[in-house]
C-alpha atoms as a PDB file:
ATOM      1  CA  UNK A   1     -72.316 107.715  26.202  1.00  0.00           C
ATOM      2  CA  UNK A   2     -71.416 109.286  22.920  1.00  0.00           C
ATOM      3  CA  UNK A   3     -69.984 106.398  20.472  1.00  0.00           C
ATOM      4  CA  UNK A   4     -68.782 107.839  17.009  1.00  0.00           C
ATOM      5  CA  UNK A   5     -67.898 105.212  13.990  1.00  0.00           C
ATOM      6  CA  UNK A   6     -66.702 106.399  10.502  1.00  0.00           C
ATOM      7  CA  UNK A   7     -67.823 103.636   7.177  1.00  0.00           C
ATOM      8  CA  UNK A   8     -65.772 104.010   4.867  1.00  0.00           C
ATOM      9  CA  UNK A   9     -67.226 103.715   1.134  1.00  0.00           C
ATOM     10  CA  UNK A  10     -65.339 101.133   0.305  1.00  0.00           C
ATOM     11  CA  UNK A  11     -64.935  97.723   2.371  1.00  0.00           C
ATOM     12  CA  UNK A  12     -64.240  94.377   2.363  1.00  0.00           C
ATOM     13  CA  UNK A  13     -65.294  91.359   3.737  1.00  0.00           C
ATOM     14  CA  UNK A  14     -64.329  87.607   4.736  1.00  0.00           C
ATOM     15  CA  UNK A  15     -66.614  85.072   5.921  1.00  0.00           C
ATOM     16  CA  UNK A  16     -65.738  83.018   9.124  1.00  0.00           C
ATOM     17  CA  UNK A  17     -67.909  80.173   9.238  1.00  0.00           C
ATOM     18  CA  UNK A  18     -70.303  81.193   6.947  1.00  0.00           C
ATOM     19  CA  UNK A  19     -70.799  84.735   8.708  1.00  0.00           C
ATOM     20  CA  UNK A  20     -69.391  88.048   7.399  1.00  0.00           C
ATOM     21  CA  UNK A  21     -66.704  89.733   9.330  1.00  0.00           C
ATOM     22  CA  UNK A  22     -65.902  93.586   7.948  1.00  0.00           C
ATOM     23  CA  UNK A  23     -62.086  93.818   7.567  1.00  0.00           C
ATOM     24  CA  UNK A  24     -62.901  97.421   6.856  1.00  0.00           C
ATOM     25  CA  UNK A  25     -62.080  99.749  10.862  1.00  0.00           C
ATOM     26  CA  UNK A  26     -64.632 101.674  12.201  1.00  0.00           C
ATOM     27  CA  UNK A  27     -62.749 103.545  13.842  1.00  0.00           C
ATOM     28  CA  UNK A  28     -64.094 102.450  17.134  1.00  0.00           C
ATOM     29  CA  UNK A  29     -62.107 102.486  20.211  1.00  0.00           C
ATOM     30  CA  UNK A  30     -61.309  99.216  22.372  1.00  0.00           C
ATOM     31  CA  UNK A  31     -60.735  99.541  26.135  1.00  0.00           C
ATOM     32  CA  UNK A  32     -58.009  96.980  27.311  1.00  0.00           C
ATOM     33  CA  UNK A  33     -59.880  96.266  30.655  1.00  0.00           C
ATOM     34  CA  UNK A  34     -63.528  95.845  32.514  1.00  0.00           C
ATOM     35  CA  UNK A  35     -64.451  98.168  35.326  1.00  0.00           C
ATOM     36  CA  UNK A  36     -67.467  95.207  36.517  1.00  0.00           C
ATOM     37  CA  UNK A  37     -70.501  97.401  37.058  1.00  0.00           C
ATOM     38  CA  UNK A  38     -71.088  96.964  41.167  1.00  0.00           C
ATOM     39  CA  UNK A  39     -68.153  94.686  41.691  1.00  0.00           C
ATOM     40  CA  UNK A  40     -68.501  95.282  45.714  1.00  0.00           C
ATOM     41  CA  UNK A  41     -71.426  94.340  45.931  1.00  0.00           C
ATOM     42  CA  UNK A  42     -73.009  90.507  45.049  1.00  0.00           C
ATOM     43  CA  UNK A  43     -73.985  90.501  41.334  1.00  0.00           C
ATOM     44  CA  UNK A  44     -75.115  89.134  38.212  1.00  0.00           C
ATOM     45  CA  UNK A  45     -72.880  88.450  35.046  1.00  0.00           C
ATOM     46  CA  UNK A  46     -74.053  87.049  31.714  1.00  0.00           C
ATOM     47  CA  UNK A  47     -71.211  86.333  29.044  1.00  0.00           C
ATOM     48  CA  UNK A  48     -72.674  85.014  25.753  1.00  0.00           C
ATOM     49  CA  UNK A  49     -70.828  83.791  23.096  1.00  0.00           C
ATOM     50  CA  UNK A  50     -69.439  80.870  20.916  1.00  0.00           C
ATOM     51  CA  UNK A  51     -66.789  78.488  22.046  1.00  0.00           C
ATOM     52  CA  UNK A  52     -63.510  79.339  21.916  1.00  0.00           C
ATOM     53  CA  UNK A  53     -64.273  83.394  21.381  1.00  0.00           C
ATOM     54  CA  UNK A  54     -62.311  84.131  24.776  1.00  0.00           C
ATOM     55  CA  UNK A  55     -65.216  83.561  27.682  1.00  0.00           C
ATOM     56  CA  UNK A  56     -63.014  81.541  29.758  1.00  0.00           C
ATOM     57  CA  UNK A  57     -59.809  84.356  29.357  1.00  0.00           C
ATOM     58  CA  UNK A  58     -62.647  87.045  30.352  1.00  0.00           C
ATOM     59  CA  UNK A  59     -63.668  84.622  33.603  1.00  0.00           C
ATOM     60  CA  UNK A  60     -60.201  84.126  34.585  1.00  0.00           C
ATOM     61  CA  UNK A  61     -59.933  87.838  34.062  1.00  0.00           C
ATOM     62  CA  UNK A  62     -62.895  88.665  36.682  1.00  0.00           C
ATOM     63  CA  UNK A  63     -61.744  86.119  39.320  1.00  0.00           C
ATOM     64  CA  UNK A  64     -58.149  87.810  39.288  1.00  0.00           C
ATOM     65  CA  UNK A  65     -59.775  90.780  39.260  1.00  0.00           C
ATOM     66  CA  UNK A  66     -62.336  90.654  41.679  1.00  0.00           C
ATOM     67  CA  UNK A  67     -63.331  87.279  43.033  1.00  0.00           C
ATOM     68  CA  UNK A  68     -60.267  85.724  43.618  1.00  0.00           C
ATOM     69  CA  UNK A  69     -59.167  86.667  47.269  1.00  0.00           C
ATOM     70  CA  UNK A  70     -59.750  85.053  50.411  1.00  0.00           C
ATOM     71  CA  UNK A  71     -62.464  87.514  50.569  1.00  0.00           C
ATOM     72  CA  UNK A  72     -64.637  85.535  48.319  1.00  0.00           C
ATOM     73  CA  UNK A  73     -65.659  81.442  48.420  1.00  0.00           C
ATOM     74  CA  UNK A  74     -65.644  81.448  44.456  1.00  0.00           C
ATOM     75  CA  UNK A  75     -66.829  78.099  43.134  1.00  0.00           C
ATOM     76  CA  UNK A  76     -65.920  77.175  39.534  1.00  0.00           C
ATOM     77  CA  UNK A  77     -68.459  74.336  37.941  1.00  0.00           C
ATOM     78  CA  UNK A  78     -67.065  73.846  34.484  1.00  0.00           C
ATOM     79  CA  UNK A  79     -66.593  70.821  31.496  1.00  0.00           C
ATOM     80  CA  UNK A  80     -64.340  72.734  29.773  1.00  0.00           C
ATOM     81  CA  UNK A  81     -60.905  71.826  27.839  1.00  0.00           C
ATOM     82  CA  UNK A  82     -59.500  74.379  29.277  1.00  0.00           C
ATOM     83  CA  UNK A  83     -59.752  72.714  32.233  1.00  0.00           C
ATOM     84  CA  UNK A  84     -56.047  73.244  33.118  1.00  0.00           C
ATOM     85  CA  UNK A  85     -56.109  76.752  32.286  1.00  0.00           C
ATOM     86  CA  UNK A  86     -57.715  77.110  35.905  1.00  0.00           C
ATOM     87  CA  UNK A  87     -56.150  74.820  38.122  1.00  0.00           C
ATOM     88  CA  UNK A  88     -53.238  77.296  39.041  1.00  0.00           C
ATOM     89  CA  UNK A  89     -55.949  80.297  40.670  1.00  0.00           C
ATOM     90  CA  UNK A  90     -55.547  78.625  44.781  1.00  0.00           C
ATOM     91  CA  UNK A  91     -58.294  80.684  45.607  1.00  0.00           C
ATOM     92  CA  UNK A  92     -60.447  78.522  43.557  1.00  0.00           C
ATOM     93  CA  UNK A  93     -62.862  75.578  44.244  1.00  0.00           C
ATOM     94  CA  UNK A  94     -63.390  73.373  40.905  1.00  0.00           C
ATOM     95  CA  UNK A  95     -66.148  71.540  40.075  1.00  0.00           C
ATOM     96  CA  UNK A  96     -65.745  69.288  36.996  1.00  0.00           C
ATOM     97  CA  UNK A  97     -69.572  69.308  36.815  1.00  0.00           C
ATOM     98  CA  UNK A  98     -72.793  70.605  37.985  1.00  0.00           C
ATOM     99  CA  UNK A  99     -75.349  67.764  39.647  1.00  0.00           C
ATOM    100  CA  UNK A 100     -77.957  67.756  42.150  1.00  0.00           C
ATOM    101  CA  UNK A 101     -75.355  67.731  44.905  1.00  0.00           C
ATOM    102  CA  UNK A 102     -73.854  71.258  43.421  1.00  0.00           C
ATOM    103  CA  UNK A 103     -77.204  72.360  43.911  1.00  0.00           C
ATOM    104  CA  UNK A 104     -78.019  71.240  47.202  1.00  0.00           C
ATOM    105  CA  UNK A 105     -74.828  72.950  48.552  1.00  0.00           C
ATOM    106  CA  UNK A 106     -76.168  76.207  46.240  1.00  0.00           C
ATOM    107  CA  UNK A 107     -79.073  76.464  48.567  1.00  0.00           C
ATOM    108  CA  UNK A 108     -76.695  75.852  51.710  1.00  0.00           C
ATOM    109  CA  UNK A 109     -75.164  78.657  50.421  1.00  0.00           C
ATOM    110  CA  UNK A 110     -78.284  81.131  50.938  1.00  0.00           C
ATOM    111  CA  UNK A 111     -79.060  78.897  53.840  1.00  0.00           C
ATOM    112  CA  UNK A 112     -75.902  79.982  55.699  1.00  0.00           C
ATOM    113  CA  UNK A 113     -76.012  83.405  54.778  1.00  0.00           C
ATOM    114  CA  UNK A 114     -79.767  83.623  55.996  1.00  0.00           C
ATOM    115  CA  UNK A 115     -78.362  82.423  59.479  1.00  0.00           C
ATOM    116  CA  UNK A 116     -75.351  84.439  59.743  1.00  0.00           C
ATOM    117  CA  UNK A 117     -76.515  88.619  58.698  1.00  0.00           C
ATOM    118  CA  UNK A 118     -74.618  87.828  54.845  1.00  0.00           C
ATOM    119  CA  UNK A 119     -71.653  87.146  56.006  1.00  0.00           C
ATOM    120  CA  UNK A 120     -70.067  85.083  53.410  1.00  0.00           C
ATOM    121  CA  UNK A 121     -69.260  86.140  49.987  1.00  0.00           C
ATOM    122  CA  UNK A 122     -70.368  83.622  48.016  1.00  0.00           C
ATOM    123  CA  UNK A 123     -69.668  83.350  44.109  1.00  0.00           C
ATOM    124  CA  UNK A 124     -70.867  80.607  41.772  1.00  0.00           C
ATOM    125  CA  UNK A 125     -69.359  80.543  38.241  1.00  0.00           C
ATOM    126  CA  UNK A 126     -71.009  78.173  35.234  1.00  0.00           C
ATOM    127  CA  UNK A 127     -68.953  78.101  32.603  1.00  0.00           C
ATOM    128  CA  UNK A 128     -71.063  76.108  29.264  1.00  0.00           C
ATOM    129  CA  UNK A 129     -72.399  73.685  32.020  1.00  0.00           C
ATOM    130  CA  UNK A 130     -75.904  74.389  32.953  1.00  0.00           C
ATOM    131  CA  UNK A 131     -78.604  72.211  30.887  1.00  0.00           C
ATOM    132  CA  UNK A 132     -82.125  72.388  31.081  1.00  0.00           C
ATOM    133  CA  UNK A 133     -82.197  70.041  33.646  1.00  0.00           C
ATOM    134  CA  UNK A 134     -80.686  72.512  36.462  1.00  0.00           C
ATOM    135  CA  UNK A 135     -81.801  75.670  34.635  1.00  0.00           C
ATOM    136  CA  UNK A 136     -84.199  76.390  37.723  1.00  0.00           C
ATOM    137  CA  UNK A 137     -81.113  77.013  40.321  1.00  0.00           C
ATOM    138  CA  UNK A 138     -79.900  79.249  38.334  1.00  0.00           C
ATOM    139  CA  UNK A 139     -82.967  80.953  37.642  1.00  0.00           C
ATOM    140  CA  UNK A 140     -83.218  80.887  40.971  1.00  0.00           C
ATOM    141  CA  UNK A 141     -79.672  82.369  41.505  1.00  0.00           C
ATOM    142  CA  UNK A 142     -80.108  85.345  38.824  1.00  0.00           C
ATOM    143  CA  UNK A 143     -83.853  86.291  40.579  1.00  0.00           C
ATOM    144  CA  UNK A 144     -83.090  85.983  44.497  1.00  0.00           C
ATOM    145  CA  UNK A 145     -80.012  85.173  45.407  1.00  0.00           C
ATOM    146  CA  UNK A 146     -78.426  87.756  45.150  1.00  0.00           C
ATOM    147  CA  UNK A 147     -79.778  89.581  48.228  1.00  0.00           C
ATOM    148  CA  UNK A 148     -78.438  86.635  50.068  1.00  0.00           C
ATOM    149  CA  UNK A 149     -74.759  87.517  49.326  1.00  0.00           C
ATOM    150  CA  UNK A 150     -74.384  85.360  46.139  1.00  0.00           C
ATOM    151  CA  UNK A 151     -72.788  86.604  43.031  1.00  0.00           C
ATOM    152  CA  UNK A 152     -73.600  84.280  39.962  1.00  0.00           C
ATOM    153  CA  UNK A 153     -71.566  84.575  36.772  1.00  0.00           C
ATOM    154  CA  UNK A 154     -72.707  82.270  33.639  1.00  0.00           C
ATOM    155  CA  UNK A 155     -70.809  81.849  30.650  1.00  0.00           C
ATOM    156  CA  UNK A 156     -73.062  79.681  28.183  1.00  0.00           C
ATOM    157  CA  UNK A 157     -73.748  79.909  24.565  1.00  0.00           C
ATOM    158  CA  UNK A 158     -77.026  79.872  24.727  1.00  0.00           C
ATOM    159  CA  UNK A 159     -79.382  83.232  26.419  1.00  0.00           C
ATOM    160  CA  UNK A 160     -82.607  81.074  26.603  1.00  0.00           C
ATOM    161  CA  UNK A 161     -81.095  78.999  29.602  1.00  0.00           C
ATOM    162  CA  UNK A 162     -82.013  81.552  32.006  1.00  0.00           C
ATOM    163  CA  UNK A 163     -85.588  82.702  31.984  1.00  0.00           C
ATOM    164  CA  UNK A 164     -86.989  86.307  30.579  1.00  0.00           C
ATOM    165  CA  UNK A 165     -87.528  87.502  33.776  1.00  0.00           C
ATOM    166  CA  UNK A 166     -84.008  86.236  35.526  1.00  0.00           C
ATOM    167  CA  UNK A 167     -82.246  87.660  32.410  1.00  0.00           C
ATOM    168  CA  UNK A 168     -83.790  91.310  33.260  1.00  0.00           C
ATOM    169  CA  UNK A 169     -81.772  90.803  37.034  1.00  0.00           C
ATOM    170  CA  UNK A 170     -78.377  90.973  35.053  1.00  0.00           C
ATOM    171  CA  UNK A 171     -76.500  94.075  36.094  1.00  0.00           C
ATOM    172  CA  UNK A 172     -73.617  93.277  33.390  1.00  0.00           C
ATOM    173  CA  UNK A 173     -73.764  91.624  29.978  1.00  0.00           C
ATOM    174  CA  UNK A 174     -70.563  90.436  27.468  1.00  0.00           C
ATOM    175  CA  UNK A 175     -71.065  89.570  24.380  1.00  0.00           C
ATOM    176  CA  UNK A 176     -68.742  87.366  22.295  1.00  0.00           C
ATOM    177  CA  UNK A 177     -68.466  86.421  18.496  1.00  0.00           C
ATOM    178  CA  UNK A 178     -71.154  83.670  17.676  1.00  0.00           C
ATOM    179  CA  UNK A 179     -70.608  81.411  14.996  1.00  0.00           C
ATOM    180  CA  UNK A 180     -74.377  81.659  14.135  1.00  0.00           C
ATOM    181  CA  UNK A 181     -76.232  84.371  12.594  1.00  0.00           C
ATOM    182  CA  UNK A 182     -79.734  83.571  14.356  1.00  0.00           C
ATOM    183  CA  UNK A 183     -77.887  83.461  17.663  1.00  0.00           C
ATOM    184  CA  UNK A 184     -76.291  87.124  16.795  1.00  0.00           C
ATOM    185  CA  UNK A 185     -79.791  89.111  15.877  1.00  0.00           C
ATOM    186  CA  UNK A 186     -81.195  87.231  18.704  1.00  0.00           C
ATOM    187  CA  UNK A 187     -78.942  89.248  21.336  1.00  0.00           C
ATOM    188  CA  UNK A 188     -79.233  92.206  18.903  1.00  0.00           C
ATOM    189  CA  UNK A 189     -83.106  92.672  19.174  1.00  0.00           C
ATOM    190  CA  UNK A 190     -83.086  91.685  23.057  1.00  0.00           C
ATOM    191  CA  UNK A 191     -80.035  93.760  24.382  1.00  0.00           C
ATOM    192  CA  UNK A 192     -78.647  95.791  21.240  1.00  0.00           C
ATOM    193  CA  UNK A 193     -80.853  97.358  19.069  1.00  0.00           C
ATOM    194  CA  UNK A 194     -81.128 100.799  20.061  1.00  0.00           C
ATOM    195  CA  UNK A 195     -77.081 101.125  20.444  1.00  0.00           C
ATOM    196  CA  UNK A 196     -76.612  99.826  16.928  1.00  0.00           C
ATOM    197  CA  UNK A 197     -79.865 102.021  15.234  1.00  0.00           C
ATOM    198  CA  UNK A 198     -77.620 105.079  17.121  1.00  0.00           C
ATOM    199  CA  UNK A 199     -74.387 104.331  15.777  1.00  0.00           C
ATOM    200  CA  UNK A 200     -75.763 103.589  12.379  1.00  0.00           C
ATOM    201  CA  UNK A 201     -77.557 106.466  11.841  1.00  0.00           C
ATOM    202  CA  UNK A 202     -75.429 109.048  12.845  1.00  0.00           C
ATOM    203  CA  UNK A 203     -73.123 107.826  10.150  1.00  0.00           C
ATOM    204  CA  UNK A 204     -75.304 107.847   7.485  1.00  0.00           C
ATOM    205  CA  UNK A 205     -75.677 104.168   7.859  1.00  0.00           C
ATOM    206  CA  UNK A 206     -79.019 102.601   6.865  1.00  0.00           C
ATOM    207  CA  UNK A 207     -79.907 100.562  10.312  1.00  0.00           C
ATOM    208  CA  UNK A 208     -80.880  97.208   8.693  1.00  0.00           C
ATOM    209  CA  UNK A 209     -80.199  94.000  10.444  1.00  0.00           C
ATOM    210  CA  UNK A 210     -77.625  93.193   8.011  1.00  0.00           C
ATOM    211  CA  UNK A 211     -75.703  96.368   9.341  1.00  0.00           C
ATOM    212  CA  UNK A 212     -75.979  95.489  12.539  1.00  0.00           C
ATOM    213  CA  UNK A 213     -74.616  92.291  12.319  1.00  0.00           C
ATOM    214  CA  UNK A 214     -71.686  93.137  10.524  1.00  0.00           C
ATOM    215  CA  UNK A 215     -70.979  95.759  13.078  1.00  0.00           C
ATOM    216  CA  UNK A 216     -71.532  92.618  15.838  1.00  0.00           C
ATOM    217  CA  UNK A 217     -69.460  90.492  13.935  1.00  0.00           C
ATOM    218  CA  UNK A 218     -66.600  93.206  14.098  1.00  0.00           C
ATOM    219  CA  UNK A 219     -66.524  94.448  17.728  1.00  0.00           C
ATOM    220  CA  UNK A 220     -66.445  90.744  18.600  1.00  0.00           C
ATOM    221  CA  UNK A 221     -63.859  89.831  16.097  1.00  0.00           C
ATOM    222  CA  UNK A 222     -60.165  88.388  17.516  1.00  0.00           C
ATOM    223  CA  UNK A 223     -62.096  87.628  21.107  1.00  0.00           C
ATOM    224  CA  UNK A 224     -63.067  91.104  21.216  1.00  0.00           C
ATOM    225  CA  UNK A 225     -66.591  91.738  23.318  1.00  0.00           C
ATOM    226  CA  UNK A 226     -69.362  94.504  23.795  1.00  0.00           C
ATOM    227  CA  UNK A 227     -70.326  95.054  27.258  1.00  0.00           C
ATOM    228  CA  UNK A 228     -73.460  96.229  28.687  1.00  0.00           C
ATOM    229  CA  UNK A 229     -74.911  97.546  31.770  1.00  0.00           C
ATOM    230  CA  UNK A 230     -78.337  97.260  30.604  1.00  0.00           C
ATOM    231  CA  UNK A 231     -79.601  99.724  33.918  1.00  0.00           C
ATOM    232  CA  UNK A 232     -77.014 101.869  32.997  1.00  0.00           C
ATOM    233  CA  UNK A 233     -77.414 102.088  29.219  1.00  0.00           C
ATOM    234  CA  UNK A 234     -73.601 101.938  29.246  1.00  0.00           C
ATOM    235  CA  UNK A 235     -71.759 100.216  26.694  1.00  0.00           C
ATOM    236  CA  UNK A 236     -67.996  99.616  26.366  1.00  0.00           C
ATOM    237  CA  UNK A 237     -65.981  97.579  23.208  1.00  0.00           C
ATOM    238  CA  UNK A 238     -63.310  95.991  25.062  1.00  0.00           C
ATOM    239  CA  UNK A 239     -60.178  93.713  23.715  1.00  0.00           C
ATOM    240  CA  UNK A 240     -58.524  92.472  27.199  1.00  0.00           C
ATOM    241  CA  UNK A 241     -55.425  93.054  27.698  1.00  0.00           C
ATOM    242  CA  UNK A 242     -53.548  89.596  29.248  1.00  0.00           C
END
């Protein structure tokens, strides 16, 4: 995929919590919607970002979009404020927390499957709830369960809550804005270095980390995202449009 960017000489920035943010337009385009890389089929979906950057809108987005008919036994476990932001999708089930029952009834999900040829498609949604403590379901979920029918989506702020090897089982990756640098260069090295070098250097842009955070910082600005189909190597800028 063939990404062109112009940088301008001249630019300037503003800092949102303490990270730069170039004001100055790459000239990048922004797709207004997500064609989900293998959406008929069960998959894997890892949104990272900060709070309130627009993860929820974007899961909303995919359960309207692709998980949210009576086709589909979507399971939402979530803390979140915006708790009431997903009480009106009937389709549904809400879990205002994630215990050892919610994953007991995880493995009854493969369970059933494993008894009935696949039959059910089952989809598990964690939005900023998994600790450390439960971290090996979803491991779990990300390395094997998908060939038992179950789609897993995470939303978390943090990539080291799934394991190395679980995160290379992702078929799609979104990245929101982060509010810290570390956090933003560690996605960059795993996921988006090569992208960035690319669209750096052919415009004349010297590929140092500093770059490439400022160009993160922008294509995630205003709940913007980047996503990735790391098999693929394809890589969209998208700003939804809601």
């Amino acid at each position: 995929m063939k990404i062109t960017i112009k940088h301008p000489k001249k630019s300037t920035d503003h800092i949102i919590n303490n990270i730069e943010v170039p004001t100055n337009n790459y000239n990048i385009k922004f797709s207004n919607t997500i064609d989900l890389y293998n959406n008929d089929k069960p998959t894997n979906v890892l949104i990272l970002g900060s709070g309130y950057m627009g993860k929820s809108s974007l899961l909303m987005y995919l359960v309207e979009k692709y998980f949210g008919s009576k086709n589909h036994i979507c399971t939402l476990y979530t803390n979140s404020s915006h708790i009431d932001h997903y009480k009106d999708h009937k389709h549904l089930i809400i879990r205002n927390k994630f215990n050892n029952y919610d994953s007991d009834s995880i493995e009854s999900m493969k369970y059933i499957n494993s008894k009935t040829k696949n039959k059910y498609n089952f989809v598990n949604i964690f939005d900023d709830i998994i600790d450390t403590k439960h971290k090996e379901v979803l491991d779990k979920c990300f390395l094997y369960y998908r060939n038992s029918n179950l789609t897993t989506i995470l939303s978390t702020q943090y990539k080291n809550l799934v394991e190395p090897r679980a995160r290379t089982n992702v078929q799609s990756v979104c990245f929101f804005g982060f509010n810290d640098q570390k956090a933003i260069e560690g996605v960059i090295e795993e996921w988006l270095d090569s992208y960035f070098q690319d669209i750096l250097e052919d415009n004349n842009i010297k590929p140092t980390m500093k770059e490439k955070v400022r160009l993160y910082n922008y294509l995630t600005n205003d709940h913007r995202f980047i996503y990735l189909v790391p098999c693929k190597r394809h890589i969209e800028f998208i700003k939804l449009k809601l």
